[in-house]
Protein backbone atom coordinates (compact mmCIF):
# COMPACT_ATOMS: atom_id res chain seq x y z
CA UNK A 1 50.20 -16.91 59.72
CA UNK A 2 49.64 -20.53 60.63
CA UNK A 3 48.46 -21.64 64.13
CA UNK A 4 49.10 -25.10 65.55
CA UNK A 5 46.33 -27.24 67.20
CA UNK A 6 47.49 -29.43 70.35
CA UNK A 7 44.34 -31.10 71.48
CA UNK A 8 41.85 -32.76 68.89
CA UNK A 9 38.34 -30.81 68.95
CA UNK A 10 35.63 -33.55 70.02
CA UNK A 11 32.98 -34.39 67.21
CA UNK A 12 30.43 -35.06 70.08
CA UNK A 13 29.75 -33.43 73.20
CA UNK A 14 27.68 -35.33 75.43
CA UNK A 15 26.90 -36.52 79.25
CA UNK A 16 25.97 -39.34 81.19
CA UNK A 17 22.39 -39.79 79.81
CA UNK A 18 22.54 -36.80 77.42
CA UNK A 19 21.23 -37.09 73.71
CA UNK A 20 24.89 -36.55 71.52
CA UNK A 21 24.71 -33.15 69.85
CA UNK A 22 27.06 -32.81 66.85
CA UNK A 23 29.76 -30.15 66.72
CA UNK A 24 30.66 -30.63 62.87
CA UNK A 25 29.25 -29.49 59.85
CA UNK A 26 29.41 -32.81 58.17
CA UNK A 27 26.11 -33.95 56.06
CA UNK A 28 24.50 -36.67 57.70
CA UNK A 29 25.60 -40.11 56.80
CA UNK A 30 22.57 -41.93 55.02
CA UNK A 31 19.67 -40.29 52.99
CA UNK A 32 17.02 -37.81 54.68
CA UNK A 33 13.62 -38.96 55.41
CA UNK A 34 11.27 -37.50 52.52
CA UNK A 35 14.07 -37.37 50.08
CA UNK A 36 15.00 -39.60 46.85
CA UNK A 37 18.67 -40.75 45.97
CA UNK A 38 19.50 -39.21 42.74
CA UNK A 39 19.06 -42.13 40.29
CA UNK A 40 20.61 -42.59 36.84
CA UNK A 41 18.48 -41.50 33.82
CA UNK A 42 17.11 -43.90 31.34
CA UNK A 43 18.73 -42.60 27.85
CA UNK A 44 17.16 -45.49 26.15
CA UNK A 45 13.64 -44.02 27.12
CA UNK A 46 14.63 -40.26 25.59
CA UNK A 47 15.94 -41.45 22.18
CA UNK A 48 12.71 -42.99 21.81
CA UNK A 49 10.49 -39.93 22.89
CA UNK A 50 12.80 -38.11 20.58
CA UNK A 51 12.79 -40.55 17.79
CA UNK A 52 8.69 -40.92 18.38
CA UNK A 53 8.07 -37.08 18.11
CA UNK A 54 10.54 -36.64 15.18
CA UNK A 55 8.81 -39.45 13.30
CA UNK A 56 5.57 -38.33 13.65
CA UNK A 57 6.61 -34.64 12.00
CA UNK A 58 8.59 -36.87 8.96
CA UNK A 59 5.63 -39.08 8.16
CA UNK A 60 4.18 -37.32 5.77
CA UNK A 61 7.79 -38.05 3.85
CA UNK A 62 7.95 -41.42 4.41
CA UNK A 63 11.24 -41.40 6.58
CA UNK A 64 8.90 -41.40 9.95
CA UNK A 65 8.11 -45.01 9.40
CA UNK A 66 11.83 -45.63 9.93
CA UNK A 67 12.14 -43.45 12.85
CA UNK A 68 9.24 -44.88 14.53
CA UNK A 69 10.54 -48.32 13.87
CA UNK A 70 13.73 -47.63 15.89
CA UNK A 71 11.75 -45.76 18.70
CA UNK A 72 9.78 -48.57 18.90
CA UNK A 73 13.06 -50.93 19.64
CA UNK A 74 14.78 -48.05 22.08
CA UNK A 75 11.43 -47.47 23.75
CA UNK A 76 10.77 -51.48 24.22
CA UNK A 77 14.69 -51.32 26.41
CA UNK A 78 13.94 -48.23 28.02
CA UNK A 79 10.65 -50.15 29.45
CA UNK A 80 13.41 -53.18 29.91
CA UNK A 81 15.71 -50.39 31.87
CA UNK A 82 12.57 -49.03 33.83
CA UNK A 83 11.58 -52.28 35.24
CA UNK A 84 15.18 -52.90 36.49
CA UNK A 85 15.76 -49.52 38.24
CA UNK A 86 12.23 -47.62 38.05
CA UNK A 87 13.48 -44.54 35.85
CA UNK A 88 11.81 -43.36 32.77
CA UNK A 89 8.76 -45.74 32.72
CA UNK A 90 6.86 -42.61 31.11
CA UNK A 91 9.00 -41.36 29.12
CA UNK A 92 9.23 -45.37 27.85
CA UNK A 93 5.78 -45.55 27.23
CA UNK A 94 5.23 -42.22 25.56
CA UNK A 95 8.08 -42.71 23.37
CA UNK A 96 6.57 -46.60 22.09
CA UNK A 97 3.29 -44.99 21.20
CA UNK A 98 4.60 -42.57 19.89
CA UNK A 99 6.65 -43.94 17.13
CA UNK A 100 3.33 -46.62 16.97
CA UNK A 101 1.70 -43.67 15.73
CA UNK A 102 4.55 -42.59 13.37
CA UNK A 103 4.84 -45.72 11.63
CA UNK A 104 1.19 -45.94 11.21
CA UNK A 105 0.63 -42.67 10.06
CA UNK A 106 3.52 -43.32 7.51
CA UNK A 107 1.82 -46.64 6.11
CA UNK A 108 -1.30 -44.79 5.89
CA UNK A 109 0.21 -42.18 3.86
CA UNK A 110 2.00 -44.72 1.80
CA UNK A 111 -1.43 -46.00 0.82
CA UNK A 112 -2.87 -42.74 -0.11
CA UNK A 113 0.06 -42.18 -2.01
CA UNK A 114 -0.16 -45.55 -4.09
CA UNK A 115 -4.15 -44.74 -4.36
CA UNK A 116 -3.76 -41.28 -5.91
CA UNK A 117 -1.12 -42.74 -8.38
CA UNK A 118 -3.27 -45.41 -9.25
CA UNK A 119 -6.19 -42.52 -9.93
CA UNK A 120 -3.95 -40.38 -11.87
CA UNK A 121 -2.13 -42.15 -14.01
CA UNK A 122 -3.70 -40.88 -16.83
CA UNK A 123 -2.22 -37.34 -15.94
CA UNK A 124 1.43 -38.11 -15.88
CA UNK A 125 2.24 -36.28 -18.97
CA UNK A 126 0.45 -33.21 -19.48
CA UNK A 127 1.59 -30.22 -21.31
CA UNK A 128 0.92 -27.47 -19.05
CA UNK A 129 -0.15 -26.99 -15.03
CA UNK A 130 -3.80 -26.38 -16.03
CA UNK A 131 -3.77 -29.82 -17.84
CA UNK A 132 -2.76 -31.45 -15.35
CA UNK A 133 -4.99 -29.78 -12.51
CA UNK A 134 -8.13 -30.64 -15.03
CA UNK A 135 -7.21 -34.38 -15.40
CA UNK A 136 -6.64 -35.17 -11.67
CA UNK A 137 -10.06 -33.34 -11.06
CA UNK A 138 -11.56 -35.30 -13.51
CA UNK A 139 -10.13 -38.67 -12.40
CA UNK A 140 -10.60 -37.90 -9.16
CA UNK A 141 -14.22 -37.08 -9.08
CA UNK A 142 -17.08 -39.72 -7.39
CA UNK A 143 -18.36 -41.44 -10.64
């Protein structure tokens, strides 16, 4: 059943001298004291937390150094995309030094690697596991 309206319903009911009191349910028209605008996220900023983290779990194989080398790059534009609109400075920051640590604990690793080749060379071909265990202990030990 439909009914018709003649008379439009006043959005403000005041008097001479009267503060206005509203008569709609309409949200106010700017923001509210106390409150943030929602702002955009910084994606920039998460690919290189996520790039950071991931590379410092794959250093040990190598591929972290590669990771961390990309999270550096994303995390130097989320800091870029922070400055300009003041979202995801941390997550900026944590993800640089983060895949800082990647790629250093990948170089590191790369060095051990090339040191305990260099020890063991000797041992490359042995005939059985026991060999093998025996000549690494033996090149490995302090002289």
């Amino acid at each position: 059943m439909k009914t018709r309206r003649t008379a439009a319903v006043p959005r403000y009911m005041a008097t001479a001298g009267a503060v206005p009191v509203r008569t709609t349910s309409e949200p106010p028209a700017g923001p509210v004291a106390g409150t943030r605008p929602p702002s955009a996220g910084n994606g920039p900023a998460t690919a290189a937390v996520t790039l950071g983290v991931t590379g410092l779990f794959t250093s040990v194989v190598l591929v972290g150094g590669l990771l961390g080398a990309v999270g550096v790059v994303l995390g130097a534009l989320g800091l870029r995309t922070a400055g300009r609109t003041g979202a995801g400075r941390g997550k900026a920051v944590t993800g640089v030094l983060t895949s800082v640590l990647a790629i250093v604990v990948s170089v590191l690793f790369a060095l051990f690697l090339a040191w305990y080749a260099n020890r063991t060379q000797a041992c490359y071909q042995p005939d059985s596991l026991q060999e093998y265990a025996r000549c690494v202990r033996r090149h490995l030990a302090v002289n």
